[in-house]
Protein backbone atom coordinates (compact mmCIF):
# COMPACT_ATOMS: atom_id res chain seq x y z
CA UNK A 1 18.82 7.07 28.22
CA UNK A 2 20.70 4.32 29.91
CA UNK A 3 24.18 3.06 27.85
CA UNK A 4 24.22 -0.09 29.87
CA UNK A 5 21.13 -2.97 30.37
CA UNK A 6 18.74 -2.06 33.15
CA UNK A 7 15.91 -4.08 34.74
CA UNK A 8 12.19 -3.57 33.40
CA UNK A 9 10.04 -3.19 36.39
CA UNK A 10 7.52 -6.17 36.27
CA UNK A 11 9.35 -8.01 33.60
CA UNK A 12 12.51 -8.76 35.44
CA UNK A 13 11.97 -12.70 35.12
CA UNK A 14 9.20 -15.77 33.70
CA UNK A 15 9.41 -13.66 30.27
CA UNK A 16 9.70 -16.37 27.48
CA UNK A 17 9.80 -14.47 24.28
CA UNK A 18 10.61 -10.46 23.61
CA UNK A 19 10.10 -8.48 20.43
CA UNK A 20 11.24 -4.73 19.88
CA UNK A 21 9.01 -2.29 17.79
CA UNK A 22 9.53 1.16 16.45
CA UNK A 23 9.44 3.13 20.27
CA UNK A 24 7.64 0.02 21.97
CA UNK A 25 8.34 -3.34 23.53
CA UNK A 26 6.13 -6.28 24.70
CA UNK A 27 7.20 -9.59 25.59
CA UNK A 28 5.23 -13.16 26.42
CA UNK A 29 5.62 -14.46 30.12
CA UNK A 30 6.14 -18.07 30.82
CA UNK A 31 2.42 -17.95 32.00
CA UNK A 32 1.53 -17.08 27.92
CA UNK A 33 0.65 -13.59 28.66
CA UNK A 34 1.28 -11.01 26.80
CA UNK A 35 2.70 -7.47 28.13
CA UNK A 36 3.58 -4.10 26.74
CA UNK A 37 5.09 -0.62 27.14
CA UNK A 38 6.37 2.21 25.23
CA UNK A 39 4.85 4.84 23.36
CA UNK A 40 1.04 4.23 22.62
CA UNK A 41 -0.29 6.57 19.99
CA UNK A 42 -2.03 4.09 18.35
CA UNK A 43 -2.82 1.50 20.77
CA UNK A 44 -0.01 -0.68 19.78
CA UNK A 45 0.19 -1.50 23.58
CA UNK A 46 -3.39 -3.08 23.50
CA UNK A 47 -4.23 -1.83 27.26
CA UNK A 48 -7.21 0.06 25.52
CA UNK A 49 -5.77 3.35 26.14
CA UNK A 50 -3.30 5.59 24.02
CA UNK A 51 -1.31 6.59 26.98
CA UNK A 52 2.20 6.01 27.25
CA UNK A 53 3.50 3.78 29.54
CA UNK A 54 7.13 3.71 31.21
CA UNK A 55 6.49 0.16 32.82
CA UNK A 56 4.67 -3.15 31.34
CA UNK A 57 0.91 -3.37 30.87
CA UNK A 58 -1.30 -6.40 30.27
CA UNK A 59 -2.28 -6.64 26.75
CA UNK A 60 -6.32 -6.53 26.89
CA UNK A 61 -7.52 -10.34 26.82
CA UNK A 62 -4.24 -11.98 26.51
CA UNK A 63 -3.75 -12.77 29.73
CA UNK A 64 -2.83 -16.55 28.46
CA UNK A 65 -2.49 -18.72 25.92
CA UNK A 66 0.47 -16.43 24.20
CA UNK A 67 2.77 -18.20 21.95
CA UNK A 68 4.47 -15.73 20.41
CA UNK A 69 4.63 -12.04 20.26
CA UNK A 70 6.01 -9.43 17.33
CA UNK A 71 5.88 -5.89 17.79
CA UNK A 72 5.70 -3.41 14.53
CA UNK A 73 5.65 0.24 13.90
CA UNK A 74 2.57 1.19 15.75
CA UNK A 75 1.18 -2.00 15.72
CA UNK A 76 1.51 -5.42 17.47
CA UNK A 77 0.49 -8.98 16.57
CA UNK A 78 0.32 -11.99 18.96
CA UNK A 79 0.04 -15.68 17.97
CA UNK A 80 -1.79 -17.95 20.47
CA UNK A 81 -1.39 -21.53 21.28
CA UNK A 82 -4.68 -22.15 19.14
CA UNK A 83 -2.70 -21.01 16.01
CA UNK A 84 -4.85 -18.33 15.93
CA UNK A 85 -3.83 -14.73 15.07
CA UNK A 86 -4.01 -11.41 17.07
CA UNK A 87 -3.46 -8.11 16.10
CA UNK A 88 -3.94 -4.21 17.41
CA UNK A 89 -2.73 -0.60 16.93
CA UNK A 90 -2.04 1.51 13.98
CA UNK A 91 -4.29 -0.02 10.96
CA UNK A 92 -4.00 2.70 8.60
CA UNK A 93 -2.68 -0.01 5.80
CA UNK A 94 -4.43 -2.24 6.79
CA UNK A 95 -1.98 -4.09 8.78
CA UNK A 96 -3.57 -5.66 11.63
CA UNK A 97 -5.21 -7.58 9.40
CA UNK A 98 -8.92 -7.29 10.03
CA UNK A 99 -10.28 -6.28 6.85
CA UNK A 100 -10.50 -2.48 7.96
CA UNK A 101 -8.42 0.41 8.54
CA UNK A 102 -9.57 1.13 11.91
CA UNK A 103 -7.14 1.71 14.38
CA UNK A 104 -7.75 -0.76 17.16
CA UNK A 105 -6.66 -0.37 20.70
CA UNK A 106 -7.16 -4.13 22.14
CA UNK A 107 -6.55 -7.38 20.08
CA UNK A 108 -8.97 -7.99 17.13
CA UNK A 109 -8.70 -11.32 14.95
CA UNK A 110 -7.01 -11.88 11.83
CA UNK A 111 -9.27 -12.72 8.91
CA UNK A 112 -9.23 -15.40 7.24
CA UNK A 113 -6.47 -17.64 9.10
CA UNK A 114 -8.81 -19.15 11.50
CA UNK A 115 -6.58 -21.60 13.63
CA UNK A 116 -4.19 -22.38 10.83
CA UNK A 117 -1.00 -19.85 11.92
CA UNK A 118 2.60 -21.39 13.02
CA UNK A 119 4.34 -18.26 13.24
CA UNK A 120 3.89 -14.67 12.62
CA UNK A 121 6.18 -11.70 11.85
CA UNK A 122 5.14 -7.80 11.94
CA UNK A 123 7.30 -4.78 9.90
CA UNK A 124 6.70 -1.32 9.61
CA UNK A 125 3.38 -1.35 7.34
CA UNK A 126 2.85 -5.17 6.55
CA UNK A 127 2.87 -8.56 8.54
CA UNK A 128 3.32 -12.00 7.26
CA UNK A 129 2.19 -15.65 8.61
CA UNK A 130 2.85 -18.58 7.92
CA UNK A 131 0.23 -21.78 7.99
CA UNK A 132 0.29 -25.14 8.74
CA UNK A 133 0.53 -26.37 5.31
CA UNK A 134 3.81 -24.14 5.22
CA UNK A 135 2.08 -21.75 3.17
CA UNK A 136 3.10 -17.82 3.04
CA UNK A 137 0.06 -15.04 3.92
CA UNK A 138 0.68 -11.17 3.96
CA UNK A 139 -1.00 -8.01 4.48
CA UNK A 140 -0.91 -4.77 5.16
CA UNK A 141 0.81 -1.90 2.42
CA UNK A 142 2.16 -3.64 -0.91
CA UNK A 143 3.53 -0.06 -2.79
CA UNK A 144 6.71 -1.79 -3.26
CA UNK A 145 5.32 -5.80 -3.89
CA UNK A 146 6.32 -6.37 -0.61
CA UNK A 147 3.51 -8.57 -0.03
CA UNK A 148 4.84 -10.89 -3.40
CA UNK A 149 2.30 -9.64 -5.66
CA UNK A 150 2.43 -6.67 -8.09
CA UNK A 151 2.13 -3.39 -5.96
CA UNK A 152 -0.98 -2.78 -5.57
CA UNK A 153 -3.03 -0.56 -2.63
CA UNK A 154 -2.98 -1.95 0.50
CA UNK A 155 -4.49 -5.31 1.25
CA UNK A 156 -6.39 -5.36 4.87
CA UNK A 157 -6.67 -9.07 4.95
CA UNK A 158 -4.47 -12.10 4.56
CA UNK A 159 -3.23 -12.46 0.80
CA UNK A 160 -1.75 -16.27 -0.17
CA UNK A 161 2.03 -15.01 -1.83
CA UNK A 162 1.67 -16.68 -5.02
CA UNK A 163 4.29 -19.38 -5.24
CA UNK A 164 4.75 -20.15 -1.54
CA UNK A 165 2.11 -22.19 -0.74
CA UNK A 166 3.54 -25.19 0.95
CA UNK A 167 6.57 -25.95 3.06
CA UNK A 168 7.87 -22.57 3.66
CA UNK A 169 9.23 -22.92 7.22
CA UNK A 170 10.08 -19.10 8.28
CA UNK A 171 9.14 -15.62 7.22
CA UNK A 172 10.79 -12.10 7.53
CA UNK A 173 8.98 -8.79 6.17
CA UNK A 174 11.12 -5.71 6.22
CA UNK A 175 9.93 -2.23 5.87
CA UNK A 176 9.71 -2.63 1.68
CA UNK A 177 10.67 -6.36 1.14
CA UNK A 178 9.77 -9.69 3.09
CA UNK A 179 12.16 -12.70 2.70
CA UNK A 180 10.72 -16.42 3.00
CA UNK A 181 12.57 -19.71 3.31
CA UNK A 182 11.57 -22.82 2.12
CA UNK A 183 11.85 -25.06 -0.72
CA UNK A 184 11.57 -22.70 -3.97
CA UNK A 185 13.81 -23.00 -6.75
CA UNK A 186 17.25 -20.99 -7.34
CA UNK A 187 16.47 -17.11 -7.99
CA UNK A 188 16.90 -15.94 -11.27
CA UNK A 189 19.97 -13.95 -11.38
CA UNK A 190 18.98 -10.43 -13.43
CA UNK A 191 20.50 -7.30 -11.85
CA UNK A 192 20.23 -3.74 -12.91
CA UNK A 193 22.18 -0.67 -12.42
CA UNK A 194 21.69 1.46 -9.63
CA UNK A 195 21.90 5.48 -9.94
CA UNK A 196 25.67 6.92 -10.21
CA UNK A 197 26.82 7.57 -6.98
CA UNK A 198 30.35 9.58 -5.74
CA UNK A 199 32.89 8.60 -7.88
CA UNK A 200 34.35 5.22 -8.02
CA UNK A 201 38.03 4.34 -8.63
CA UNK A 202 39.04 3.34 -12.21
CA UNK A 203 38.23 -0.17 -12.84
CA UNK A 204 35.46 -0.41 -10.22
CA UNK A 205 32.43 -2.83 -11.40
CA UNK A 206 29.76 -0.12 -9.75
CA UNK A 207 26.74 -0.90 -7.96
CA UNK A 208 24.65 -3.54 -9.04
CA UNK A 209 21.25 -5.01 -7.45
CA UNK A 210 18.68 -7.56 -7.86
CA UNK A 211 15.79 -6.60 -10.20
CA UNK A 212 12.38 -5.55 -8.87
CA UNK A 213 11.02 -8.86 -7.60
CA UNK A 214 7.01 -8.96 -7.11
CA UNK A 215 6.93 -12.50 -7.94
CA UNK A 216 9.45 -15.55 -7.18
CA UNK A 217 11.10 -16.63 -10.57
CA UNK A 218 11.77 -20.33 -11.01
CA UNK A 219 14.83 -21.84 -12.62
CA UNK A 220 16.24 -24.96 -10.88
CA UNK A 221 16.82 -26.61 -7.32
CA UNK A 222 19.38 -25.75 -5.19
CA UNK A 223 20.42 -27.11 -1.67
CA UNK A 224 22.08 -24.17 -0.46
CA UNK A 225 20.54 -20.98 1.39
CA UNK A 226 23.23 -17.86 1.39
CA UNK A 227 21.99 -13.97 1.29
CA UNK A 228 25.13 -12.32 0.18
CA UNK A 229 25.22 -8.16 0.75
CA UNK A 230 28.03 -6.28 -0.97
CA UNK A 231 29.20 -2.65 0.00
CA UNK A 232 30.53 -0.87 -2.79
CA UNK A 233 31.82 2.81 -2.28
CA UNK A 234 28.87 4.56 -3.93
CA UNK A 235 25.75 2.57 -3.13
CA UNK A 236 24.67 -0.67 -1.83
CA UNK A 237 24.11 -3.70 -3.64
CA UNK A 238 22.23 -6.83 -2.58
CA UNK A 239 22.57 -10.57 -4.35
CA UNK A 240 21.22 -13.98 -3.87
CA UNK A 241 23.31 -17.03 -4.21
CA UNK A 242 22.04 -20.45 -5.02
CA UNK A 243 19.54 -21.27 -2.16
CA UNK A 244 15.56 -20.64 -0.98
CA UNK A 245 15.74 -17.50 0.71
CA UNK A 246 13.06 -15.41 -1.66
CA UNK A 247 13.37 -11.54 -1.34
CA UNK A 248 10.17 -9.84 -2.80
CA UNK A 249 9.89 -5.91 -3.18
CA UNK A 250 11.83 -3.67 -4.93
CA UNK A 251 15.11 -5.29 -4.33
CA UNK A 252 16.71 -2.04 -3.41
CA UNK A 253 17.50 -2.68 0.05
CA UNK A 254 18.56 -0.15 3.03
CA UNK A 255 21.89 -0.76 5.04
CA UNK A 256 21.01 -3.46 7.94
CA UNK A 257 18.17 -4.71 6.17
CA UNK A 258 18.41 -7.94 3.80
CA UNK A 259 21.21 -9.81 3.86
């Protein structure tokens, strides 16, 4: 364990973009290839292998054209210059992508997306894209909605979220919820009580949270964009003010997450 930042042997300059995953890393050189190390029990390296490595490895066949690079639990995802997508590792949700759950140790293509992708974000069992048009695509595991439909099993291909198909400009899944921004309408305010937690003081409004979202609600225009996150002393509660920032999942959110 080092407490202070030390030099990564073969990555110690021309590295353009970096992304963190559950116990791996992998970052994009200036020369648009793509390198990883860290734990590889499912491939999520993408050197073919499942052995660990201490020190970067080429990702199989992305030795260019890189654009951008997001690493997952288990699982990594690459978008190329193309706009194509790339995805390998753990697939047990389906969340690389390729209309299987076959764990894949090298890059295989994301269905569906052809050329279309601007950017592309990876969580712990789902990943999101974005298109050209602006238009939001998940996949992976949807228990919770989190891929803005109702829960349903996993889906191992590219699903359209219903509402956000055009000029959505950025995308964030978490490990239950994803968060889009764009243009949508003001979220409808309905909250629900949370479970009693210790105690509160007398007088104390309790914990209160955004209902289960699966869907975005309409109800009017709003210029503004501001998650708010409140800490009260016996839970967590999360709230959207007047903006475009969509949550979707079960709107009970972890400390550090939304917000």
């Amino acid at each position: 364990m080092h407490t202070r930042p030390v030099e990564v042997p073969g990555a110690s300059s021309g590295i353009a973009a970096v992304s963190a995953g559950y116990k791996h890393i992998c970052v994009v050189t200036t020369g648009g290839a793509a390198r990883c190390w860290g734990v590889n029990d499912h491939g999520q390296l993408g050197d073919g292998t499942t052995e660990e490595r201490p020190t970067p490895v080429d990702v199989t066949g992305l030795g260019s054209g890189v654009a951008a690079i997001t690493a997952g639990d288990g699982y990594t995802c690459a978008l190329l210059t193309t706009g194509a997508a790339r995805c390998w590792g753990n697939n047990a949700d389906g969340q690389l992508g390729d209309g299987t759950t076959d764990q894949r140790l090298a890059p295989v293509a994301v269905s569906a997306l052809g050329s279309t992708v601007t950017s592309i974000a990876a969580a712990w069992w789902h990943a999101c894209a974005i298109t050209t048009q602006g238009a939001v695509h998940c996949w992976g595991q949807n228990k919770y909605g989190e891929l803005g439909g109702e829960p349903t099993a996993p889906k191992l291909a590219p699903s359209a979220v219903p509402g956000l198909e055009a000029g959505y400009t950025s995308v964030r899944p978490g490990k239950r919820y994803t968060c889009a921004l764009g243009p949508h309408p003001l979220l409808e305010q309905q909250r629900i009580r949370l479970p009693r937690g210790p105690r509160r003081p007398r007088g104390h409004p309790g914990p209160m949270s955004l209902a289960a979202r699966s869907q975005p609600p309409g109800v009017r225009t709003a210029p503004l964009v501001e998650v708010i996150r409140r800490r009260y002393p016996s839970n967590l509660a999360t709230a959207c003010s007047p903006g475009s920032a969509l949550p979707r999942g079960d709107g009970l959110n972890p400390p550090h997450t939304a917000g």
